[in-house]
C-alpha atoms as a PDB file:
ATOM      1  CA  UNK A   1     133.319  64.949 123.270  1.00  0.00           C
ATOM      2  CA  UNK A   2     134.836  67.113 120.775  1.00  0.00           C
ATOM      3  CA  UNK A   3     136.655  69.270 123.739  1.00  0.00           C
ATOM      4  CA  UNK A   4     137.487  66.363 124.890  1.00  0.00           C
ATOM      5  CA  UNK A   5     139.203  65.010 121.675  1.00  0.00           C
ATOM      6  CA  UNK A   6     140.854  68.381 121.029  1.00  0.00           C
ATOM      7  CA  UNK A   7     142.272  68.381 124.803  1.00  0.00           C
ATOM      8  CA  UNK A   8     143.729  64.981 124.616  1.00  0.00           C
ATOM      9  CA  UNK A   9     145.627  66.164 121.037  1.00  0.00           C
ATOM     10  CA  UNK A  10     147.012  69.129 122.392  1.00  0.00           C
ATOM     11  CA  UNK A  11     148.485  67.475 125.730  1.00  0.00           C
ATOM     12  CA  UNK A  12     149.592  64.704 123.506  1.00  0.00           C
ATOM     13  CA  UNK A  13     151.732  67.530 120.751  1.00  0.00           C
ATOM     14  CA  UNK A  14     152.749  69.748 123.997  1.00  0.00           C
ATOM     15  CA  UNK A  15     154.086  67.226 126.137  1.00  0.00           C
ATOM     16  CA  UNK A  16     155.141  64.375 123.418  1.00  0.00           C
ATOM     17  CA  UNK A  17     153.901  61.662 125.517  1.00  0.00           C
ATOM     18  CA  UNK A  18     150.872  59.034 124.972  1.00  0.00           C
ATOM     19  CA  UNK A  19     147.938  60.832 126.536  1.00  0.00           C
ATOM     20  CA  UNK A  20     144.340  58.710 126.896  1.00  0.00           C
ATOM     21  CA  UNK A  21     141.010  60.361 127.333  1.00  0.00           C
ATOM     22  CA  UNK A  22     139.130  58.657 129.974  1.00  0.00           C
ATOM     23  CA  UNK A  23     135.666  59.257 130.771  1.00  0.00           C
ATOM     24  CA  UNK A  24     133.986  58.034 134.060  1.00  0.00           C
ATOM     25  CA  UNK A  25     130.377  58.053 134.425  1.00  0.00           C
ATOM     26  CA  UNK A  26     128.938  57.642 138.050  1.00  0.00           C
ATOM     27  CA  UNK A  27     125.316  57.059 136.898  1.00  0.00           C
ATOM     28  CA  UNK A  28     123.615  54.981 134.591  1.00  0.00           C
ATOM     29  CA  UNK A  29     121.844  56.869 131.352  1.00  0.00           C
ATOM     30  CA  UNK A  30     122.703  58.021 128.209  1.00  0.00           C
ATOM     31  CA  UNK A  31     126.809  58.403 127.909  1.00  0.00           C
ATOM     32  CA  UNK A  32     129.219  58.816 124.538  1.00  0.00           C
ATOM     33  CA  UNK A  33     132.453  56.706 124.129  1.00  0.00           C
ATOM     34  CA  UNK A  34     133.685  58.353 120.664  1.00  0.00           C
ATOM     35  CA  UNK A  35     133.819  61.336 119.190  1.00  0.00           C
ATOM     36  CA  UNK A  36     133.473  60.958 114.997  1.00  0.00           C
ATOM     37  CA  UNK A  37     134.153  63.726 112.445  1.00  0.00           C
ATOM     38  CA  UNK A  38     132.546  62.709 108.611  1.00  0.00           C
ATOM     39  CA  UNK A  39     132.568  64.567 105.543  1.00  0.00           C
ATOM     40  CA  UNK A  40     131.366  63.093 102.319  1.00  0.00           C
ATOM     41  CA  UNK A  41     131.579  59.405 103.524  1.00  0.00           C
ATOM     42  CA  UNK A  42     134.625  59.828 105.261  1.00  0.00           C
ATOM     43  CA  UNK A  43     134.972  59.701 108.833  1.00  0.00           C
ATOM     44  CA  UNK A  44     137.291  59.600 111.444  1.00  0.00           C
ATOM     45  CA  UNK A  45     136.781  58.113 115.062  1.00  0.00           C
ATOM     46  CA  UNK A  46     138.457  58.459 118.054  1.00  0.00           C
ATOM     47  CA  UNK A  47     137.036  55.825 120.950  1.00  0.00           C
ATOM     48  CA  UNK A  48     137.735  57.093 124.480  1.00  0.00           C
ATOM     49  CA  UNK A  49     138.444  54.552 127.496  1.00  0.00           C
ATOM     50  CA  UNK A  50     135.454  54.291 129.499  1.00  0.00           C
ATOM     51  CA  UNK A  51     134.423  53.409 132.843  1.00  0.00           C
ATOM     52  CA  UNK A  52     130.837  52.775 134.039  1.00  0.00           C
ATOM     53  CA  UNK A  53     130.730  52.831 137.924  1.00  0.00           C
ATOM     54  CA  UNK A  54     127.357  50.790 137.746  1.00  0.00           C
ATOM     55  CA  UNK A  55     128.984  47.837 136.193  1.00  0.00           C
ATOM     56  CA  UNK A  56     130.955  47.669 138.939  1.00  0.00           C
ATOM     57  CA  UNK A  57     127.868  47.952 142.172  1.00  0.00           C
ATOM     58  CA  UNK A  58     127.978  44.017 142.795  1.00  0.00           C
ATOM     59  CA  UNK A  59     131.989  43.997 143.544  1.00  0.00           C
ATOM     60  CA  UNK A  60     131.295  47.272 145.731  1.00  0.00           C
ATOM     61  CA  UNK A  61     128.672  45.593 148.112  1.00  0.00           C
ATOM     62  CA  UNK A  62     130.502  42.108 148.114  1.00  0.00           C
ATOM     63  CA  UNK A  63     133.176  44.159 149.738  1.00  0.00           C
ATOM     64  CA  UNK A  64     135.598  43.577 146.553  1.00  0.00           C
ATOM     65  CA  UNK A  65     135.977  47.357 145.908  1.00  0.00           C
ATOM     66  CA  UNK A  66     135.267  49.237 149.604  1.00  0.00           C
ATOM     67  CA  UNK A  67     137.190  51.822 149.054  1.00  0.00           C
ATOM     68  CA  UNK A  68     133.783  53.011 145.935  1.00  0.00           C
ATOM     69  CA  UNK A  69     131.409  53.034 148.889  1.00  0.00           C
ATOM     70  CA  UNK A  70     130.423  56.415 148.718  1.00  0.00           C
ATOM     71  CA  UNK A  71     129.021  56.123 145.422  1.00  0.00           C
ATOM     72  CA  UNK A  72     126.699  53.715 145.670  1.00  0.00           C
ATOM     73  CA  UNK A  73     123.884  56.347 146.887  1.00  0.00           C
ATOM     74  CA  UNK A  74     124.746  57.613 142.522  1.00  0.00           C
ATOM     75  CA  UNK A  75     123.462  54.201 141.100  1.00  0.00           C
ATOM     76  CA  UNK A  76     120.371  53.591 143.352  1.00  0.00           C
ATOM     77  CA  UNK A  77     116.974  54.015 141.738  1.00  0.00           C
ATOM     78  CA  UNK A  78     115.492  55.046 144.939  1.00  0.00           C
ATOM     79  CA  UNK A  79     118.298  57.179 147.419  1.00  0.00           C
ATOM     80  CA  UNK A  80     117.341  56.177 150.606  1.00  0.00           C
ATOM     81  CA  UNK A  81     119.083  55.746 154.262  1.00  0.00           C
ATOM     82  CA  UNK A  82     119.473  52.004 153.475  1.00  0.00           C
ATOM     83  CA  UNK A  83     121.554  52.558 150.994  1.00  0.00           C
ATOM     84  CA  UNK A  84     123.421  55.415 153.252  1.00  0.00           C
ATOM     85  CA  UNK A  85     123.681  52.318 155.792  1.00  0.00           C
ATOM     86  CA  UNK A  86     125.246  49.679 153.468  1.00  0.00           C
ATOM     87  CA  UNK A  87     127.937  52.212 152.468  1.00  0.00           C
ATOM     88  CA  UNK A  88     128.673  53.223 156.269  1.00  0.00           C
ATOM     89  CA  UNK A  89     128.866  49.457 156.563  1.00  0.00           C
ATOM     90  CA  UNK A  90     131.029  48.948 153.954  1.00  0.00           C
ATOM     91  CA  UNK A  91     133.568  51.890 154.900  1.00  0.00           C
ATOM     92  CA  UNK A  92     133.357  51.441 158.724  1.00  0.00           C
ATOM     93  CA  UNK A  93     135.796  47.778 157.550  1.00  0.00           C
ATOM     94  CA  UNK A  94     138.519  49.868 156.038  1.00  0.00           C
ATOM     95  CA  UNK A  95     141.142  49.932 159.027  1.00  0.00           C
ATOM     96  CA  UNK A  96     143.058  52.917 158.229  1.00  0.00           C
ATOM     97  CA  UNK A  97     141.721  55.629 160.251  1.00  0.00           C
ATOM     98  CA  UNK A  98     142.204  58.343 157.782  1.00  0.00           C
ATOM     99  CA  UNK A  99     141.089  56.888 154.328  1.00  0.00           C
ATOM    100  CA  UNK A 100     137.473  55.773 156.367  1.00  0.00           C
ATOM    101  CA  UNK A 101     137.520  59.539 157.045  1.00  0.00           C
ATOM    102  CA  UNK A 102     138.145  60.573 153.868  1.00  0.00           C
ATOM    103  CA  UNK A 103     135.228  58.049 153.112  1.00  0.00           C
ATOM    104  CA  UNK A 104     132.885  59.127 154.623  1.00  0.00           C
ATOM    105  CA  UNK A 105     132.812  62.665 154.523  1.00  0.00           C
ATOM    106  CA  UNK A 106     132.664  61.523 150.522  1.00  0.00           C
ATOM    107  CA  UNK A 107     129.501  59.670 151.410  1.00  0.00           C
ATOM    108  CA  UNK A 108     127.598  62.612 153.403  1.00  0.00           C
ATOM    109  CA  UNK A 109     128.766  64.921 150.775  1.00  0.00           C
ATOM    110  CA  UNK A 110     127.254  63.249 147.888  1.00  0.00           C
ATOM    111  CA  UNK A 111     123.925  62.600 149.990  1.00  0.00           C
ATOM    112  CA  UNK A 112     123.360  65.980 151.120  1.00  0.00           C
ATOM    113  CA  UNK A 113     122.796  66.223 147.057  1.00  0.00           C
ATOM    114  CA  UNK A 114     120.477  63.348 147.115  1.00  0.00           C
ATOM    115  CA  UNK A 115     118.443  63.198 150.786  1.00  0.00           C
ATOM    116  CA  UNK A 116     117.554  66.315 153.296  1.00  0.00           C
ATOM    117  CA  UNK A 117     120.641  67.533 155.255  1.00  0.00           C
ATOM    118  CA  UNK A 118     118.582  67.131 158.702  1.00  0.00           C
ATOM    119  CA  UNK A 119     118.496  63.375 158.241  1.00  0.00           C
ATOM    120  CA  UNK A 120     122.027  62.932 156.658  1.00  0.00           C
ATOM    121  CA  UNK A 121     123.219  64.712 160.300  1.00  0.00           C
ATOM    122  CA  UNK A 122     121.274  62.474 162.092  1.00  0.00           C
ATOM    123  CA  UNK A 123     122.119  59.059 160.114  1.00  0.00           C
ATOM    124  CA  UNK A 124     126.325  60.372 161.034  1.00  0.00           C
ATOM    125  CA  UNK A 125     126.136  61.579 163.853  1.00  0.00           C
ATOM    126  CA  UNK A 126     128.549  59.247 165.627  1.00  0.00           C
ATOM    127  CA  UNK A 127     130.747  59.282 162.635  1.00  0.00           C
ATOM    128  CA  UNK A 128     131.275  63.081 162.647  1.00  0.00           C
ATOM    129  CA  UNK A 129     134.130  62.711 165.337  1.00  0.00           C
ATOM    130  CA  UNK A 130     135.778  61.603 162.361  1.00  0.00           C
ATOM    131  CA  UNK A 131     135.862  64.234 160.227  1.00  0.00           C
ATOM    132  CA  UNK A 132     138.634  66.297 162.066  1.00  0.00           C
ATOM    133  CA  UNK A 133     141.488  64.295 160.057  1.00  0.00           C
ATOM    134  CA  UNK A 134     139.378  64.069 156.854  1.00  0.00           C
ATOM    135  CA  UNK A 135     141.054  65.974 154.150  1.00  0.00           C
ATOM    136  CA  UNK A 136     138.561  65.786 151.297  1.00  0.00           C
ATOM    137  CA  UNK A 137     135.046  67.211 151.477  1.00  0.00           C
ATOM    138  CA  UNK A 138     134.594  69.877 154.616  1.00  0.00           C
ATOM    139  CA  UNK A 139     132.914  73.013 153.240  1.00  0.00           C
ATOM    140  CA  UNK A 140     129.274  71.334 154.824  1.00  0.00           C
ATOM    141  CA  UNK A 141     130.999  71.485 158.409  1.00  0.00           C
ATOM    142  CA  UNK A 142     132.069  75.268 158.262  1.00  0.00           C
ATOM    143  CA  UNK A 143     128.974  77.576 157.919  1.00  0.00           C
ATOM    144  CA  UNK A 144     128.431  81.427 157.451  1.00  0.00           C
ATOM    145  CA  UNK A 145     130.929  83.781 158.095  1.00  0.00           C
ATOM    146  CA  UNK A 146     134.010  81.573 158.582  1.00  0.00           C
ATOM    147  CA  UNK A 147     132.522  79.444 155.409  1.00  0.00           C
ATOM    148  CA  UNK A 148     132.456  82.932 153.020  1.00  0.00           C
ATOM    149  CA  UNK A 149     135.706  83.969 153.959  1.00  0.00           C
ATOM    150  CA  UNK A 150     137.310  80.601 153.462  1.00  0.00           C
ATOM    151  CA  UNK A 151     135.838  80.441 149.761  1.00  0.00           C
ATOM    152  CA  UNK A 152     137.105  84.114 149.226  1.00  0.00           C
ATOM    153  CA  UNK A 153     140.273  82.850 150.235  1.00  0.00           C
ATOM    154  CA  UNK A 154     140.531  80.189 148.101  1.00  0.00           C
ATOM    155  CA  UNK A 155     138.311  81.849 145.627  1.00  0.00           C
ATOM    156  CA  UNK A 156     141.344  84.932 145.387  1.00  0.00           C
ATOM    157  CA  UNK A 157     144.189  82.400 145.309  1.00  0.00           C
ATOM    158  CA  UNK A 158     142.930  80.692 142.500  1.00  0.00           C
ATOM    159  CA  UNK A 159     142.296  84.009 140.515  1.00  0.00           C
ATOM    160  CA  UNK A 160     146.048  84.841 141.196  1.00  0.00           C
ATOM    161  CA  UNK A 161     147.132  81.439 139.700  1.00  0.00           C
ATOM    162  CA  UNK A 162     145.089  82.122 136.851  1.00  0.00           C
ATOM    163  CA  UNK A 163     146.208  85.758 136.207  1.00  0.00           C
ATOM    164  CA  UNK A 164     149.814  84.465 136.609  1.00  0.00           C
ATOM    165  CA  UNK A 165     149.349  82.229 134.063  1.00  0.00           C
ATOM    166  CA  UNK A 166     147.837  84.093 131.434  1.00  0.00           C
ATOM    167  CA  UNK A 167     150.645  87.033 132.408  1.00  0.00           C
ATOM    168  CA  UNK A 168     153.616  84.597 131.514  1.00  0.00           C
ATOM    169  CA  UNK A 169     151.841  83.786 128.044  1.00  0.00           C
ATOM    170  CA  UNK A 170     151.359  86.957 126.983  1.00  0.00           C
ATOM    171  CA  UNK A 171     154.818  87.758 128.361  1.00  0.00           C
ATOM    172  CA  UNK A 172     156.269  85.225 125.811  1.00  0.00           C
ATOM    173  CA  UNK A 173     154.267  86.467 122.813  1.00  0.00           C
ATOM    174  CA  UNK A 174     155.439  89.830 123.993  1.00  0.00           C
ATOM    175  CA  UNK A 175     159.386  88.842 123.642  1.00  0.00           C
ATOM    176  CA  UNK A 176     158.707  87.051 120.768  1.00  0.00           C
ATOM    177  CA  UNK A 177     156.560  89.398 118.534  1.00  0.00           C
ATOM    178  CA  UNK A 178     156.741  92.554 120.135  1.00  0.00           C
ATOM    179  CA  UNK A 179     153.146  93.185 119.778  1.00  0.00           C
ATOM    180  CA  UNK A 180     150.095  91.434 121.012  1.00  0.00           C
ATOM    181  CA  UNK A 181     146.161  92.219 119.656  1.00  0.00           C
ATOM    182  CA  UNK A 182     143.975  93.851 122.761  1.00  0.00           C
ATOM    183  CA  UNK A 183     141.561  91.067 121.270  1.00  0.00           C
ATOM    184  CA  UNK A 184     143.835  88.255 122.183  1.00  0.00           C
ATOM    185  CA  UNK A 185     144.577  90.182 125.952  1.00  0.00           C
ATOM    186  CA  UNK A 186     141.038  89.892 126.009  1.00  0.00           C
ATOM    187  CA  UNK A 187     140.384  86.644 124.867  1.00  0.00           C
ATOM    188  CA  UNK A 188     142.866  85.251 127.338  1.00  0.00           C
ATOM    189  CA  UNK A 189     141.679  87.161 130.352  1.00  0.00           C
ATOM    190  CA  UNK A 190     138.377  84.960 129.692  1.00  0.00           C
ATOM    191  CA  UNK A 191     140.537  81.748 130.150  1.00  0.00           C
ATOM    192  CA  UNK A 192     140.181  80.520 133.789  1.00  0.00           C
ATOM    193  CA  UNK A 193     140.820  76.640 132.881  1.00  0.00           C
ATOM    194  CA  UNK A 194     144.534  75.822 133.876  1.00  0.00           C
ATOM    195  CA  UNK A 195     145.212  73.100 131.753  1.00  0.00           C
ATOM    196  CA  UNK A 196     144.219  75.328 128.807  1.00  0.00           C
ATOM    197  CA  UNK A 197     146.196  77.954 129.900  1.00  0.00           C
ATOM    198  CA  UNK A 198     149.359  75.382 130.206  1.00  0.00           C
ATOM    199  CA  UNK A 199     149.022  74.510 126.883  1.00  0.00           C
ATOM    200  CA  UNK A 200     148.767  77.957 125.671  1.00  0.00           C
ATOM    201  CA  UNK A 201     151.944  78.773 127.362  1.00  0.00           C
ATOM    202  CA  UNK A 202     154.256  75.646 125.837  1.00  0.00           C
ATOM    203  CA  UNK A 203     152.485  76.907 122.412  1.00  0.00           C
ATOM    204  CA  UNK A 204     153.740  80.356 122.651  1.00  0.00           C
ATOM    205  CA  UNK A 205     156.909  79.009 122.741  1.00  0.00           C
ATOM    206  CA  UNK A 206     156.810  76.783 119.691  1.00  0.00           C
ATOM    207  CA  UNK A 207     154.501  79.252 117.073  1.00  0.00           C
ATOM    208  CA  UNK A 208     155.638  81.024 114.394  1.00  0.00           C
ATOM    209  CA  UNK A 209     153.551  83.735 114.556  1.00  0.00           C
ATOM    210  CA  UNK A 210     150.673  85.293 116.689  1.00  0.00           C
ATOM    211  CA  UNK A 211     147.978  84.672 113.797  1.00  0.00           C
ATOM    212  CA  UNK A 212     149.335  81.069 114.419  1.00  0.00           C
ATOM    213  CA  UNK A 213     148.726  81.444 118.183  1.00  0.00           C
ATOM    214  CA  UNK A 214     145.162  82.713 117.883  1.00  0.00           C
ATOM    215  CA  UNK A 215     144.470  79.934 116.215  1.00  0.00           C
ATOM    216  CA  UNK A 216     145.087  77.423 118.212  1.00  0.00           C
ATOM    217  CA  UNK A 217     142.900  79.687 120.774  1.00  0.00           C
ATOM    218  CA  UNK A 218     140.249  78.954 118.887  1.00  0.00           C
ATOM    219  CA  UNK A 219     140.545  75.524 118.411  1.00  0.00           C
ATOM    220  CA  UNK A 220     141.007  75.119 122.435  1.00  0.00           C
ATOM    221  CA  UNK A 221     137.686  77.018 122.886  1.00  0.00           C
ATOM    222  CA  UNK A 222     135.837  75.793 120.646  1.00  0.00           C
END
C-alpha cells in the first residue's frame, strides 16, 4: 500500500494532473483500502478506490456484465467445469466475433491456473477455432521451440526499452551535473519498472542536485 501511495504522489507532482489509486481484487479474502502513516497520535490516511469483483458475480451470471465472464472461475469456492460452462455460456452471447475471442482465450487462460490443462482442452475444443483472431492470451497455444524464442524475443525487446530508459536519465543528470555516482549507475541498472523509470526521467529534469535525485530513488524503491 505504501508503494502504492508513493506511486500515485509522484505521477500526481510529475504530470500535474489528478491521479487515483485504484485497486481491483479478483478474489474474495483479506484486501487493504488505505494506507495510514501515525506518529505520536497523529496520522494521516489516504483511502484508495476499490473494486471487489465478487460483489459484482450476481450481475455477471444474470448476463448484466458478460463481458467479466472469464472471471467467474476466481470467485468460485469449488473451480469446476460447471463453472467453465456458465462462463462459455455467458461469452458465446457476445456477437462480436473478436471480443468473444478475446473472451475466451481469457477464460482458458485463467483455468489452466485453476483445473488440469487435459480437461480445459477438452471442455474448448470447438471453441479453439477461435483463437486465431484473439489478441490477448496465446502463449498456451505456441509450445517449445517456437514458444522460447518468442519469449526471448519479447523478453530482449523489453530489456532494450528498459536500458533506453535508464540511458536517457542518466544522460540528463550527465548534462546537468557533469558527474554521476557509479552507485546511482548501479542503482538504476536494477530498475526494470517503466513507470518508475518515467518518473525518474521528468525528475532529472526538475532537481537541483543529484543528492536531491537519489533521494527520490529511494523513496520510489522503498
Amino acid at each position: 500500500m505504501k508503494r502504492a501511495y508513493v506511486k500515485c504522489a509522484l505521477f500526481h507532482e510529475a504530470t500535474g494532473l489528478p491521479v487515483i489509486g485504484v485497486i481491483l481484487y479478483f478474489r474474495r479474502g483479506i484486501y487493504k483500502d488505505e494506507y495510514e502513516i501515525g506518529f505520536r497520535g497523529r496520522r494521516n490516511r489516504y483511502l484508495f478506490e476499490t473494486i471487489k469483483l465478487w460483489e459484482y458475480k450476481e450481475e455477471i451470471e444474470s448476463g448484466k456484465r458478460k463481458e467479466l465472464a472469464p472471471f467467474l472461475i476466481l470467485m468460485a469456492d469449488h473451480p469446476d467445469e460447471e463453472v467453465l460452462r456458465k462462463e462459455k455460456e455467458l461469452i458465446m452471447q457476445i456477437e462480436d466475433e473478436k471480443e468473444r475471442a478475446d473472451l475466451l482465450s481469457i477464460a482458458i487462460t485463467l483455468a489452466f491456473h485453476l483445473l488440469k490443462e487435459s480437461r480445459i482442452k477438452e471442455f474448448f475444443k470447438e471453441e479453439m477455432k477461435m483463437f486465431k483472431p484473439a489478441n490477448i492470451v496465446k502463449e498456451w497455444i505456441d509450445e517449445g521451440i517456437q514458444q522460447g524464442i518468442q519469449q526471448g524475443i519479447q523478453q530482449g525487446i523489453q530489456q532494450g526499452i528498459q536500458q533506453e530508459a535508464r540511458e536517457a536519465v542518466l544522460d540528463i543528470l550527465e548534462v546537468r551535473f557533469k558527474a554521476v555516482p557509479e552507485s546511482m549507475v548501479k542503482i538504476l541498472n536494477e530498475i526494470s519498472d517503466p513507470s518508475i523509470l518515467k518518473i525518474l526521467h521528468r525528475k532529472a529534469v526538475k532537481v537541483e542536485s543529484v543528492d536531491e535525485f537519489e533521494q527520490v530513488i529511494q523513496l520510489m524503491l522503498k
